[in-house]
C-alpha atoms as a PDB file:
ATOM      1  CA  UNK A   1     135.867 102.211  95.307  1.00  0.00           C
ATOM      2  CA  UNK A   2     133.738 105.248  95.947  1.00  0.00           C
ATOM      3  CA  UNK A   3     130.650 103.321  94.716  1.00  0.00           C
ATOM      4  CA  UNK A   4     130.912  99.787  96.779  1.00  0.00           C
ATOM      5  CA  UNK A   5     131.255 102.779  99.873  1.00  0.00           C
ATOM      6  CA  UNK A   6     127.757 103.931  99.032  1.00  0.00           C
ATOM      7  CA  UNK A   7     126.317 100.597  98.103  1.00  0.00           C
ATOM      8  CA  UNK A   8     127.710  99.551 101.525  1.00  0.00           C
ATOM      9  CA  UNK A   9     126.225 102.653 103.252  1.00  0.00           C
ATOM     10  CA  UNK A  10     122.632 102.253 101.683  1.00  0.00           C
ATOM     11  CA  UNK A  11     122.654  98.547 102.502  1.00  0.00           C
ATOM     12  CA  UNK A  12     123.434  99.504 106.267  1.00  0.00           C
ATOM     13  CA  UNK A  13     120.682 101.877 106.620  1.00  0.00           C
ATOM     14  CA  UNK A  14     118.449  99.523 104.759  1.00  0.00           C
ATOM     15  CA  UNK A  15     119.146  96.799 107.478  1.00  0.00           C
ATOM     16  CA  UNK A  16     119.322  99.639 109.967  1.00  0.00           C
ATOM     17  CA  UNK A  17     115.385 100.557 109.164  1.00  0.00           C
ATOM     18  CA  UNK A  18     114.305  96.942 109.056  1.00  0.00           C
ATOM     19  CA  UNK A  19     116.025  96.225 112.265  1.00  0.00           C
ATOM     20  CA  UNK A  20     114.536  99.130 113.959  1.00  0.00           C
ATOM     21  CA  UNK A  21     110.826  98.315 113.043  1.00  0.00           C
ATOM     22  CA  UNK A  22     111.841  94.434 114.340  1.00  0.00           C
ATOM     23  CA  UNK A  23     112.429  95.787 117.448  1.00  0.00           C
ATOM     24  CA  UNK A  24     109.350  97.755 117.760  1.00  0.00           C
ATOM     25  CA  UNK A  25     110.867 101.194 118.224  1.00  0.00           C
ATOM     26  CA  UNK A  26     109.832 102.499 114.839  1.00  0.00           C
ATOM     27  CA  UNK A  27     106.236 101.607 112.868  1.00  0.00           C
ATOM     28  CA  UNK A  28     106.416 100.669 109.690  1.00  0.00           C
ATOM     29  CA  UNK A  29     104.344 103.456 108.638  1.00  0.00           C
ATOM     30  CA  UNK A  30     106.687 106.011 109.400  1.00  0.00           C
ATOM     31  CA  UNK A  31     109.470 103.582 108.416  1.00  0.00           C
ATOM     32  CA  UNK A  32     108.503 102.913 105.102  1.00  0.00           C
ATOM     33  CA  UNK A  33     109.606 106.782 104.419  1.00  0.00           C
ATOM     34  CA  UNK A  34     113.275 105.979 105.381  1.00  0.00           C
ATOM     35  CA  UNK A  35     113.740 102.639 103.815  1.00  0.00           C
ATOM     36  CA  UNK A  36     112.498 104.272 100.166  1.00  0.00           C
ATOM     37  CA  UNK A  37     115.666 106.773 100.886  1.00  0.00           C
ATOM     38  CA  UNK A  38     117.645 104.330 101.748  1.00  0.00           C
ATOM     39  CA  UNK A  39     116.779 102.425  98.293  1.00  0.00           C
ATOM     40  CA  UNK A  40     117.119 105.505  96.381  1.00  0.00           C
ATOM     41  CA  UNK A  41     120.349 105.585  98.014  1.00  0.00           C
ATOM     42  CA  UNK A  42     121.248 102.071  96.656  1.00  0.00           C
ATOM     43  CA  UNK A  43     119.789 102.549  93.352  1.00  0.00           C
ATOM     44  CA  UNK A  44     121.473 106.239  93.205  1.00  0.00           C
ATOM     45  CA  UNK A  45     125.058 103.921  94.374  1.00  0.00           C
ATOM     46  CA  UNK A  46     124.556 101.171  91.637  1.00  0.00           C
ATOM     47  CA  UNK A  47     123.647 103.709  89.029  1.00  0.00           C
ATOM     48  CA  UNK A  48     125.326 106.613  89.724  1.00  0.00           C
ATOM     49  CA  UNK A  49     124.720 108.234  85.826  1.00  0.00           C
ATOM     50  CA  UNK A  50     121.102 108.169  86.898  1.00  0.00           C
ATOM     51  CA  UNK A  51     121.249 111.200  88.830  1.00  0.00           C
ATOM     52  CA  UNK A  52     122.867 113.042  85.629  1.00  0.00           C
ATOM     53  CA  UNK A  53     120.541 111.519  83.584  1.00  0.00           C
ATOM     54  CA  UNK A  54     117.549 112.900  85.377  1.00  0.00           C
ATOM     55  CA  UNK A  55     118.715 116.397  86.017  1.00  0.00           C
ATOM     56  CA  UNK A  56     119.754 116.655  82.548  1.00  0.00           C
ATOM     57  CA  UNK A  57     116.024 115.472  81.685  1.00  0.00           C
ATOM     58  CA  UNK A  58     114.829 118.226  84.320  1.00  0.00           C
ATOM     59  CA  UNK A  59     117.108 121.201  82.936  1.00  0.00           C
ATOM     60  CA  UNK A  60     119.417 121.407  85.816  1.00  0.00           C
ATOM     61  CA  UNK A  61     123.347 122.078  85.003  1.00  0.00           C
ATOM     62  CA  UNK A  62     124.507 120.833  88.321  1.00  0.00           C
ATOM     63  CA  UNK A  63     123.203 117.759  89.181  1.00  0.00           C
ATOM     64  CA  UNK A  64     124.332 117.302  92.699  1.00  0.00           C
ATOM     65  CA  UNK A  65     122.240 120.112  93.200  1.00  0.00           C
ATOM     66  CA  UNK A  66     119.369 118.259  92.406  1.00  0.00           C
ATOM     67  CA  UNK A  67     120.403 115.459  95.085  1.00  0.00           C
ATOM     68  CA  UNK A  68     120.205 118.227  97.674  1.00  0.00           C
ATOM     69  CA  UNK A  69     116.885 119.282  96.710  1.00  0.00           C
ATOM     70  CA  UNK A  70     115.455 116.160  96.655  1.00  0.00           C
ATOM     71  CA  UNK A  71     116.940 115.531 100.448  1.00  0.00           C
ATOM     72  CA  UNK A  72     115.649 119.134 101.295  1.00  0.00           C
ATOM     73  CA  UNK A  73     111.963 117.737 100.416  1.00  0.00           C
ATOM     74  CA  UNK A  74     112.486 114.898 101.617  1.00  0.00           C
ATOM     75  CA  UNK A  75     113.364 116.116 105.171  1.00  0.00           C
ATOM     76  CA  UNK A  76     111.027 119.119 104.679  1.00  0.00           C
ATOM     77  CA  UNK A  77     108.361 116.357 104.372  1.00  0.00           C
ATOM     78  CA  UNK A  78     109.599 114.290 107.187  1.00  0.00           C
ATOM     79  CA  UNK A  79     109.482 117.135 109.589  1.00  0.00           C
ATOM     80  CA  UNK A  80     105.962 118.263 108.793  1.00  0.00           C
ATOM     81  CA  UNK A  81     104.560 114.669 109.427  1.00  0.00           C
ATOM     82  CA  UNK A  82     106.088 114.534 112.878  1.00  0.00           C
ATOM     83  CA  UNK A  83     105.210 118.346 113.404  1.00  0.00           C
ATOM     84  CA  UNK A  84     101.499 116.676 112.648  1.00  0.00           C
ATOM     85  CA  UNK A  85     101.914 113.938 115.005  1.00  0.00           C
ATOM     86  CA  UNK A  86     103.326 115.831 117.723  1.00  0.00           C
ATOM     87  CA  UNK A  87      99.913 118.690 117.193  1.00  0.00           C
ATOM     88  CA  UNK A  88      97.880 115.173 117.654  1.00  0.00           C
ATOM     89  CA  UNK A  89      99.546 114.062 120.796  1.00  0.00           C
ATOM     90  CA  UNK A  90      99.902 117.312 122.327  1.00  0.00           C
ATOM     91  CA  UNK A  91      96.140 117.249 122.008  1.00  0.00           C
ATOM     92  CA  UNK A  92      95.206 113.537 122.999  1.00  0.00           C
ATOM     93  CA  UNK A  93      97.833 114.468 126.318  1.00  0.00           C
ATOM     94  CA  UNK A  94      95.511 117.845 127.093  1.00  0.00           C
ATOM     95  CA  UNK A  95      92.050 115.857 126.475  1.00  0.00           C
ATOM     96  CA  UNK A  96      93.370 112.715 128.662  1.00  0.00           C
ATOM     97  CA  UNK A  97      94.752 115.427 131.629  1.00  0.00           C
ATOM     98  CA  UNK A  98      91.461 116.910 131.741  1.00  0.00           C
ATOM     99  CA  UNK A  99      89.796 113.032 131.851  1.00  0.00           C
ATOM    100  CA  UNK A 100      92.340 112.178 134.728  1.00  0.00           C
ATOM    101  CA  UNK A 101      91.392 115.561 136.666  1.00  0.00           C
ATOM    102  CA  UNK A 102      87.210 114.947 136.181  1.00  0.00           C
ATOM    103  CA  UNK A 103      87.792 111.649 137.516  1.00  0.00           C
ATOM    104  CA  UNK A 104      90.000 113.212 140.398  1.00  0.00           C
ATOM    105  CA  UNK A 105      87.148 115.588 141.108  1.00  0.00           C
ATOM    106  CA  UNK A 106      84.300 113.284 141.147  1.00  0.00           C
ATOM    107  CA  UNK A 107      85.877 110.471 143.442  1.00  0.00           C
ATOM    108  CA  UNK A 108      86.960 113.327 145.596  1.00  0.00           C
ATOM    109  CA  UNK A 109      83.190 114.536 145.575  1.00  0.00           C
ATOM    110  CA  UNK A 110      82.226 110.765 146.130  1.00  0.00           C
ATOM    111  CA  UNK A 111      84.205 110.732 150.045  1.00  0.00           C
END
């Protein structure tokens, strides 16, 4: 019963992703991060041994701690990309408020 909960979880954030770049609010760019958790997430449901399976392969005892670290990076990673971005914009906003005040100045000079 557990399992067909996760399956149907994963599936909803699956169509939840796919949705969200339909509608424009998200780019696929950035998207295609979530919908490969969200897979994981289905594969992870479907196959739940896996996840013993591959921390036994990696030599670690507890494998749900190996979920969490793989979320950890995975968030980790998320954050620094929009930390990025946001550095970008923050910069493109300064550059285009110092356009908009040059242009200010020089049609004031112009009356």
């Amino acid at each position: 019963m557990k399992r067909i909960y996760f399956i149907i979880v994963a599936l909803i954030a699956i169509i939840y992703v796919i949705a969200e770049v339909k509608k424009g609010k998200f780019s696929i760019k950035e998207s295609i991060y979530w919908f490969l958790a969200s897979l994981i997430m289905l594969i992870l449901a479907i196959v739940p041994n896996l996840l013993d399976k591959l921390a036994n392969f990696l030599g670690i005892g507890y494998s749900p701690s190996l979920l969490f670290t793989i979320c950890i990076v995975f968030l980790l990673f998320i954050n620094f990309r929009c930390s990025r971005k946001i550095a970008e914009q923050e910069e493109k906003i300064t550059d285009l408020a110092q356009n908009i005040a040059l242009l200010k100045a020089e049609r004031k000079n112009k009356k």
